[in-house]
C-alpha atoms as a PDB file:
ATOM      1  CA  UNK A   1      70.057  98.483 136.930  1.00  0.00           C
ATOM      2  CA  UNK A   2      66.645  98.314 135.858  1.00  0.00           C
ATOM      3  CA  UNK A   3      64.741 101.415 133.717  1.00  0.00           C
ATOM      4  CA  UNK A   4      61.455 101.818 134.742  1.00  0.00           C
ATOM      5  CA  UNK A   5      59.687 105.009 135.868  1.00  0.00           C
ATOM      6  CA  UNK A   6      62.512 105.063 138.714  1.00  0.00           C
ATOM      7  CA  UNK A   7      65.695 104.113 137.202  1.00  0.00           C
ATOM      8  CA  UNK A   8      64.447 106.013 134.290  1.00  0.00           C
ATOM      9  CA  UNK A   9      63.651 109.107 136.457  1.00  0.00           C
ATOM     10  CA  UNK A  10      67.164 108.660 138.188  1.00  0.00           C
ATOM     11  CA  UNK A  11      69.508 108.234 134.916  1.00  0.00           C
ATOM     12  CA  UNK A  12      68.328 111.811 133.798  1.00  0.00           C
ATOM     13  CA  UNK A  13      68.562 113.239 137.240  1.00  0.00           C
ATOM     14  CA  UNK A  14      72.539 111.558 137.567  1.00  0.00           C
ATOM     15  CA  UNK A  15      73.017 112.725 134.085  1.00  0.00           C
ATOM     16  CA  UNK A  16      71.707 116.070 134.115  1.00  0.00           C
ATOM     17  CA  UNK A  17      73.985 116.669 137.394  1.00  0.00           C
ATOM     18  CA  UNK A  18      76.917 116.426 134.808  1.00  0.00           C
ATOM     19  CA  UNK A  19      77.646 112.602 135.393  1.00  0.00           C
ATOM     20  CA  UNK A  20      78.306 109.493 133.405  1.00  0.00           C
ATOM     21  CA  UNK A  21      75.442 107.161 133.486  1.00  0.00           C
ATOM     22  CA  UNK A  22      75.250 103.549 132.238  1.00  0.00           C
ATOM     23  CA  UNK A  23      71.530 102.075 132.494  1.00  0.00           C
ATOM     24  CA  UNK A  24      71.040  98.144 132.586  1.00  0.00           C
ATOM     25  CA  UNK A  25      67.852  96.271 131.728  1.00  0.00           C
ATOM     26  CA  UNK A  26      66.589  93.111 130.361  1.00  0.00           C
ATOM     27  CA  UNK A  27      63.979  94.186 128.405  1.00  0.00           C
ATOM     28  CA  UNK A  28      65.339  96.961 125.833  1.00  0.00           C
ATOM     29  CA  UNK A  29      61.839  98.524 125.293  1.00  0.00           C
ATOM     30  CA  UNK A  30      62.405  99.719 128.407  1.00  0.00           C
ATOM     31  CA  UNK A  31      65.117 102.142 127.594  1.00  0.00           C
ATOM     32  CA  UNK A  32      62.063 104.387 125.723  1.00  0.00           C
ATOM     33  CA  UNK A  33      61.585 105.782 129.340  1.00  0.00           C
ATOM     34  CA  UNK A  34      64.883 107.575 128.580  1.00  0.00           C
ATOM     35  CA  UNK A  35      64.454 110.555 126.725  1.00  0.00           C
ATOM     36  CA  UNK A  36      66.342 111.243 123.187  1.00  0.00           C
ATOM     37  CA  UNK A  37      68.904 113.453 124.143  1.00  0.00           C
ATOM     38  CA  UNK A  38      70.355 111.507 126.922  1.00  0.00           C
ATOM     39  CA  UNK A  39      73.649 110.437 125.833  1.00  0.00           C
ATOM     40  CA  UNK A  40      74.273 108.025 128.404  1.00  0.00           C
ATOM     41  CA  UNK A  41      75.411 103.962 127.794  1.00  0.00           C
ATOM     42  CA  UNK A  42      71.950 101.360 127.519  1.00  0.00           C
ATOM     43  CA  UNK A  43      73.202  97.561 127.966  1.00  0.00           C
ATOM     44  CA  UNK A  44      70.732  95.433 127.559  1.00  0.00           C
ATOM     45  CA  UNK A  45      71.271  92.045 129.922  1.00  0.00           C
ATOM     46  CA  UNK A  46      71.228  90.584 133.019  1.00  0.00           C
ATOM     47  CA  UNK A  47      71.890  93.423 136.016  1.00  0.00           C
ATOM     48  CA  UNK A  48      74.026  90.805 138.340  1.00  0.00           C
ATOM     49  CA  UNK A  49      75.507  88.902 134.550  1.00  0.00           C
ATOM     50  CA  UNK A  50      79.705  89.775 134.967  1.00  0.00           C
ATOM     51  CA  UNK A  51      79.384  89.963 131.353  1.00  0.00           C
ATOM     52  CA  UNK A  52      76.645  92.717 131.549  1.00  0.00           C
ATOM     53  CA  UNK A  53      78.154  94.795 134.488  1.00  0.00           C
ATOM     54  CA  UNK A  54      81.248  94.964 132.654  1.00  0.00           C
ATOM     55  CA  UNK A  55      79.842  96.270 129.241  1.00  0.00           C
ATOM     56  CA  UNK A  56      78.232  98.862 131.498  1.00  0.00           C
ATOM     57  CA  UNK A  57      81.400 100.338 132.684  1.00  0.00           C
ATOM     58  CA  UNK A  58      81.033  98.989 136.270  1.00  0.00           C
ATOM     59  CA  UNK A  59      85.254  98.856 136.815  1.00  0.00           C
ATOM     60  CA  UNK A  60      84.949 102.722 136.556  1.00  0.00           C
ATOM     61  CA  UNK A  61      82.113 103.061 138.175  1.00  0.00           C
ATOM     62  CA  UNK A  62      81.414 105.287 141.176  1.00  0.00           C
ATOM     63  CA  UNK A  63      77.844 104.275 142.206  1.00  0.00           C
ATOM     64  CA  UNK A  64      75.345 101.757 141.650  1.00  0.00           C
ATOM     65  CA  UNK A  65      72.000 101.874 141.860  1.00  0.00           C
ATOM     66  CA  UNK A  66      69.283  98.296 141.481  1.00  0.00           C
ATOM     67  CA  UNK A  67      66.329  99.448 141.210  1.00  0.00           C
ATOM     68  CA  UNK A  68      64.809  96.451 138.800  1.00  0.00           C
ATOM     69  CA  UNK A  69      60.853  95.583 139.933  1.00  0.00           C
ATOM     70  CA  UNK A  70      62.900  92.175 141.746  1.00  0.00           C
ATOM     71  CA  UNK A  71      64.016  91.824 145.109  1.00  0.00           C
ATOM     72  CA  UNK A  72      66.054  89.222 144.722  1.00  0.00           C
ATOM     73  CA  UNK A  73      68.150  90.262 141.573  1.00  0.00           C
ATOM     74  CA  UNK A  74      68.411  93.755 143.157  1.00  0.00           C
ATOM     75  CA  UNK A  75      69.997  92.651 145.992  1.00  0.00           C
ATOM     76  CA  UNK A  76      72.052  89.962 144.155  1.00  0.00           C
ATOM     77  CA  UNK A  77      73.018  92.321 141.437  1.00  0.00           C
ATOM     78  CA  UNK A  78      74.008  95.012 144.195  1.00  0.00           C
ATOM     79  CA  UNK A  79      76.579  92.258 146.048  1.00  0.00           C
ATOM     80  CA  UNK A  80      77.997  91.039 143.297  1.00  0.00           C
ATOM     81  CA  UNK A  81      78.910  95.134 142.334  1.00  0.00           C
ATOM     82  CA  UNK A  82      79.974  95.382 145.964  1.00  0.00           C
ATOM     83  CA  UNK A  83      81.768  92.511 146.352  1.00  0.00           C
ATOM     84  CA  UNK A  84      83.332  91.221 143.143  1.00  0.00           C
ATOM     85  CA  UNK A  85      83.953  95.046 142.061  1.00  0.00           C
ATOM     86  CA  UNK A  86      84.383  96.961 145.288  1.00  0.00           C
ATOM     87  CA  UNK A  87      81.931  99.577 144.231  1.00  0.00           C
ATOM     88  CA  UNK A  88      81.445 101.203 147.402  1.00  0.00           C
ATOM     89  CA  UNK A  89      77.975 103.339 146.845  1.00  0.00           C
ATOM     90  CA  UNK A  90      75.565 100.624 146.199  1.00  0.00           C
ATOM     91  CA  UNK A  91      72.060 101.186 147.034  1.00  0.00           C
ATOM     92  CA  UNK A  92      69.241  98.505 146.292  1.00  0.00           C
ATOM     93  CA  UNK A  93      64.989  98.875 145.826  1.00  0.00           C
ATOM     94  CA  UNK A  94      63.252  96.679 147.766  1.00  0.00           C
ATOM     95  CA  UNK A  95      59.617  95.594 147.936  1.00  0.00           C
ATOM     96  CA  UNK A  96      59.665  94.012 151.166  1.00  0.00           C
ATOM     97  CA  UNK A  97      60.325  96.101 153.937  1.00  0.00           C
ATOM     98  CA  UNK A  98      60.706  93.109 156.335  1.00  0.00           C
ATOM     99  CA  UNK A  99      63.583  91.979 154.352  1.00  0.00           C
ATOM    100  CA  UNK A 100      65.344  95.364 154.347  1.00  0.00           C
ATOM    101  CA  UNK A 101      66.920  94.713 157.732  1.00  0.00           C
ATOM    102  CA  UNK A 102      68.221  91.366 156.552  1.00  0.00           C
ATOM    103  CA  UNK A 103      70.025  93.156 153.549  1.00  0.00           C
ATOM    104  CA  UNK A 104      70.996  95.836 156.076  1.00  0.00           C
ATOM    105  CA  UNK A 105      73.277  93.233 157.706  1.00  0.00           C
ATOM    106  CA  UNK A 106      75.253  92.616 154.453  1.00  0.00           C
ATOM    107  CA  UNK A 107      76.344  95.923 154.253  1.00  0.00           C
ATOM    108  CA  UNK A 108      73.637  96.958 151.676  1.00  0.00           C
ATOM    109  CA  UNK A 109      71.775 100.114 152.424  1.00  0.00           C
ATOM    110  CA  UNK A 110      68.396  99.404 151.155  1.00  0.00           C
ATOM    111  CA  UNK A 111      64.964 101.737 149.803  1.00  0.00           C
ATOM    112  CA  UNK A 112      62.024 100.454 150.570  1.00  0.00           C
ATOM    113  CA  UNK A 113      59.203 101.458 148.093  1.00  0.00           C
ATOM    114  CA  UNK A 114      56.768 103.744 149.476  1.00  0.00           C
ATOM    115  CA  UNK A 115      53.182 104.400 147.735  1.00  0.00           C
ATOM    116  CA  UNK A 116      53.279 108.387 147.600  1.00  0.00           C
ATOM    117  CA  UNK A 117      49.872 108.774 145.758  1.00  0.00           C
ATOM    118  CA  UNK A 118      47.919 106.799 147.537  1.00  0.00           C
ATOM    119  CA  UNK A 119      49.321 108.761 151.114  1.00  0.00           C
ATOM    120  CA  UNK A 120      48.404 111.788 149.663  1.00  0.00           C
ATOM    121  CA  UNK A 121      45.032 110.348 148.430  1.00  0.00           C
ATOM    122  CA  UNK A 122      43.934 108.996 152.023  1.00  0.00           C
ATOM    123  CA  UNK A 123      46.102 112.941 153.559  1.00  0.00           C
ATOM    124  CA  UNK A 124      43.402 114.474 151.499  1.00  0.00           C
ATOM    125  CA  UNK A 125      40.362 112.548 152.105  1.00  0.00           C
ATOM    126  CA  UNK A 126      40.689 111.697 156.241  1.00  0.00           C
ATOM    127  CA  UNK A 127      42.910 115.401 156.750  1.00  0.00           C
ATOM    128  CA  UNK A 128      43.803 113.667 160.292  1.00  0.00           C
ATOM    129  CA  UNK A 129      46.009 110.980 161.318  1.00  0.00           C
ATOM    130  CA  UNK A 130      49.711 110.010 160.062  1.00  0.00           C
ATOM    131  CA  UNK A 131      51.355 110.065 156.548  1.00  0.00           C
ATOM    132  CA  UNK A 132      54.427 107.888 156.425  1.00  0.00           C
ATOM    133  CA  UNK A 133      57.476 109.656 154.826  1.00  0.00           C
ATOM    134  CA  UNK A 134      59.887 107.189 155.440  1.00  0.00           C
ATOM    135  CA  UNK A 135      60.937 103.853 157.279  1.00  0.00           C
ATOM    136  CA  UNK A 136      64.117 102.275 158.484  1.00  0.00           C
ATOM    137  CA  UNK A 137      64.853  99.202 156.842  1.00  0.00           C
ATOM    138  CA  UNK A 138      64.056  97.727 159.947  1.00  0.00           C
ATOM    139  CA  UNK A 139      60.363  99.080 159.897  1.00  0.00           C
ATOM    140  CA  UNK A 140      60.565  99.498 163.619  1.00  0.00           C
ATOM    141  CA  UNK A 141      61.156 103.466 163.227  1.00  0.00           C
ATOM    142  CA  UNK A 142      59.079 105.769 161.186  1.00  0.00           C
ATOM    143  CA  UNK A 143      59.157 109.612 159.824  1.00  0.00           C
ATOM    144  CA  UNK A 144      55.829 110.522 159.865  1.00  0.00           C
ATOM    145  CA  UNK A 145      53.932 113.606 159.147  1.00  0.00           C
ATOM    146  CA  UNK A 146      51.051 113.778 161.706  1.00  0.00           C
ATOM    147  CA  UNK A 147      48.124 116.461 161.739  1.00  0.00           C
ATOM    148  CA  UNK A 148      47.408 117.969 165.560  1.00  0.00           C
ATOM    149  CA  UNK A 149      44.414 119.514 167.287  1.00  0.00           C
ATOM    150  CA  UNK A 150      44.270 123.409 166.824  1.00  0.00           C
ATOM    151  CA  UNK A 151      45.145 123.320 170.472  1.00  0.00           C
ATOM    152  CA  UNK A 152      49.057 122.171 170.267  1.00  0.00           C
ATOM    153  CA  UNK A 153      49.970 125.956 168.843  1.00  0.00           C
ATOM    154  CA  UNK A 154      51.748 127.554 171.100  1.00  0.00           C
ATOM    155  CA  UNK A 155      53.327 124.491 172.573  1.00  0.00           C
ATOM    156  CA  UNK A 156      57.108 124.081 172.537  1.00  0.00           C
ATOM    157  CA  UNK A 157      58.668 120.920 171.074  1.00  0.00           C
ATOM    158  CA  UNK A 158      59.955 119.319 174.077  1.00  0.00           C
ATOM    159  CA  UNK A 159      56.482 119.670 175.515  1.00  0.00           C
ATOM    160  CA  UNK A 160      54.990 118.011 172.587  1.00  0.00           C
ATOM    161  CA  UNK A 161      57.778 115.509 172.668  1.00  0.00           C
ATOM    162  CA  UNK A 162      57.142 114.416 176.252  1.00  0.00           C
ATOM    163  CA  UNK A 163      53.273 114.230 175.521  1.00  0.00           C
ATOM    164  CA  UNK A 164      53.908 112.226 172.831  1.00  0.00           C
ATOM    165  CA  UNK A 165      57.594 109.906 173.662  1.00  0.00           C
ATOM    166  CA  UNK A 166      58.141 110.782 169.910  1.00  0.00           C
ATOM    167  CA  UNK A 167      61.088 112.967 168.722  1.00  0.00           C
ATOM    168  CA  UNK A 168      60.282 116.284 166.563  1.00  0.00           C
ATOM    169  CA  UNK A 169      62.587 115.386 163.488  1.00  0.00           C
ATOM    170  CA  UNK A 170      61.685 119.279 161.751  1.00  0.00           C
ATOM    171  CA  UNK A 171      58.807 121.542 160.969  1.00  0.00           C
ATOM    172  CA  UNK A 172      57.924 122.372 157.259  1.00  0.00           C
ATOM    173  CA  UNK A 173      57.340 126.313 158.272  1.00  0.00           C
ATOM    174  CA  UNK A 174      55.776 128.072 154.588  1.00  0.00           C
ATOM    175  CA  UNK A 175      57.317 125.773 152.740  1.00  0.00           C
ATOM    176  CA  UNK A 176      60.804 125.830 154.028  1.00  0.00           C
ATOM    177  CA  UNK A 177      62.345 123.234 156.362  1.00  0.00           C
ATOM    178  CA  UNK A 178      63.059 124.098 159.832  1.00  0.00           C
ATOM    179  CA  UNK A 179      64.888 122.474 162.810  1.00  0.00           C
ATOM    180  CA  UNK A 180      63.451 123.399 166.177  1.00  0.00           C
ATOM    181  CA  UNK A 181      65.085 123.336 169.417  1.00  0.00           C
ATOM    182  CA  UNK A 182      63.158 122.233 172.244  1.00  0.00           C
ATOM    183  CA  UNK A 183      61.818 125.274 173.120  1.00  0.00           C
ATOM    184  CA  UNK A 184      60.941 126.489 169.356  1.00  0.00           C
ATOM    185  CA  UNK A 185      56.832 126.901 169.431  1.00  0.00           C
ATOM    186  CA  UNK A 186      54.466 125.282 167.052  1.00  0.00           C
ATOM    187  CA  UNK A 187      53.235 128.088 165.037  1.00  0.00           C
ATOM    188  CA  UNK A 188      49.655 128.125 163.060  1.00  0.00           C
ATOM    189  CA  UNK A 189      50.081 126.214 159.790  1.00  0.00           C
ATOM    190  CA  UNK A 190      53.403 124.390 160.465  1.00  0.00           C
ATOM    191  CA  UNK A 191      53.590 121.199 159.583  1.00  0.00           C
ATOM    192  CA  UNK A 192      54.683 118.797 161.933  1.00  0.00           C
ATOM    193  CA  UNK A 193      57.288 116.088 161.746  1.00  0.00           C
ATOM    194  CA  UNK A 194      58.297 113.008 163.939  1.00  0.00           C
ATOM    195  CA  UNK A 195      60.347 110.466 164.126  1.00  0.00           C
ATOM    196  CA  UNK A 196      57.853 107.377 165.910  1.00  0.00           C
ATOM    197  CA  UNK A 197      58.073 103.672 166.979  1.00  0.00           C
ATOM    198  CA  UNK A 198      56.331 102.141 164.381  1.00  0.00           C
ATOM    199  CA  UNK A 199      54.124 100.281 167.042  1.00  0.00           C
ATOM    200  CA  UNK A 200      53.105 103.933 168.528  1.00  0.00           C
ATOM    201  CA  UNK A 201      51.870 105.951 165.337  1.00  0.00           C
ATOM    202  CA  UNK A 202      48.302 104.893 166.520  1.00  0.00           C
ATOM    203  CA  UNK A 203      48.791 106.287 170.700  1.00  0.00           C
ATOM    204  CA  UNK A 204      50.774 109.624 168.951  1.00  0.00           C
ATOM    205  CA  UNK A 205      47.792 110.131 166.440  1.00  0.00           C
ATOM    206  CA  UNK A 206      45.469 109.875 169.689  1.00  0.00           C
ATOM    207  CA  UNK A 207      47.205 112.211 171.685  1.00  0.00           C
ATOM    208  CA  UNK A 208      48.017 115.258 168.952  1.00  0.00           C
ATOM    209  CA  UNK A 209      43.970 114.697 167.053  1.00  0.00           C
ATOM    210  CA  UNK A 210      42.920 115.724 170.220  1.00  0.00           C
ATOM    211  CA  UNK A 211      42.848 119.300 172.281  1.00  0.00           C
ATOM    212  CA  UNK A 212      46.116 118.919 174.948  1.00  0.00           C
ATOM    213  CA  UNK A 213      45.979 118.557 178.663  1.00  0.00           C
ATOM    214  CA  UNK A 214      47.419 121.441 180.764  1.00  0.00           C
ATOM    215  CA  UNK A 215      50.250 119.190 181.912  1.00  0.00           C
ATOM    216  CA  UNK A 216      50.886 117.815 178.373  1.00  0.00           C
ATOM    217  CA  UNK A 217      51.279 121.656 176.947  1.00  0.00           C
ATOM    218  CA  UNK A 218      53.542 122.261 179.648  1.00  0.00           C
ATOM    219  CA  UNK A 219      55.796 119.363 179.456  1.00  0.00           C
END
């Protein structure tokens, strides 16, 4: 439900994967995102409408995704498919983090929208401090990607961990991903990932901006 630059995006990806996709908007100009050759179903309607859902194909359907610019017909759209069709995979868009963990409750895993550009905008303006990568629904935990002082290589992960009460979630090591063990070493250029209480990310980008204590590198 919903085809703008991500439902859009996501129809070709599902499609191109080999599967059976069924897009849903109100507005049909919308379905120009799609390109020509994609052969999947375009209903225009209401994304929550019985009526609509049905036309779609939703009784066969494996997955659902609501990813309409609304909150609340996202989330409404994405019970009724859950609970009226027992459509088990049902992911909704959100716009409100702080309502995530509310939807959370229902059973609903949520995605709360994240502004990519302007991260890497800020990443490439002020090099140091934190780039959110993602947040639990709650917004109490975050993935971040945090820069450190030259000084952290050479320090193992449980070190920087202890320094830091954050957990390494992986290093991005020449472009591949990589999950350390405690005593893997932060090498020159790695890329450093945590996972940090939300109300922390400004202590933790304290700590690594600046050149460790001898006690801190040693755990």
């Amino acid at each position: 439900m919903g085809c703008g630059r991500v439902g859009a995006t996501l129809a070709q990806s599902l499609e191109a994967s080999g599967h059976s996709v069924a897009v849903v908007d109100q507005n049909p100009e919308s379905f120009r995102r799609l390109p020509a050759e994609f052969d999947g179903k375009k209903v225009t309607g209401v994304g929550f409408d019985r009526d609509t859902l049905v036309q779609a194909g939703i009784e066969d359907a494996y997955g659902f995704a609501a990813v309409s610019d609304g909150d609340n017909s996202n989330i409404l759209a994405a019970r009724v498919v859950r609970e009226t069709y027992g459509v088990e995979n049902v992911v909704a868009r959100i716009y409100d983090p702080h309502r995530a963990e509310i939807y959370q409750r229902l059973g609903i895993p949520t995605v709360a929208t994240v502004r990519w550009t302007s991260d890497q905008v800020l990443r490439r303006m002020l090099p140091l401090g934190a780039t959110d990568e993602y947040r639990d629904p709650s917004g109490q935990v975050r993935l971040c990607q945090l820069d450190y002082h030259p000084g952290w290589i050479g320090t193992t992960m449980a070190a920087i961990q202890h320094a830091t009460s954050t957990r390494v979630a992986y290093l991005s090591r020449y472009g591949d991903g990589v999950l350390p063990g405690e005593e893997s070493v932060l090498q020159e250029n790695d890329v450093l990932h945590l996972l940090v209480r939300s109300d922390d990310v400004d202590r933790v980008e304290r700590v690594l901006t600046r050149a460790p204590k001898t006690e801190e590198r040693e755990g």
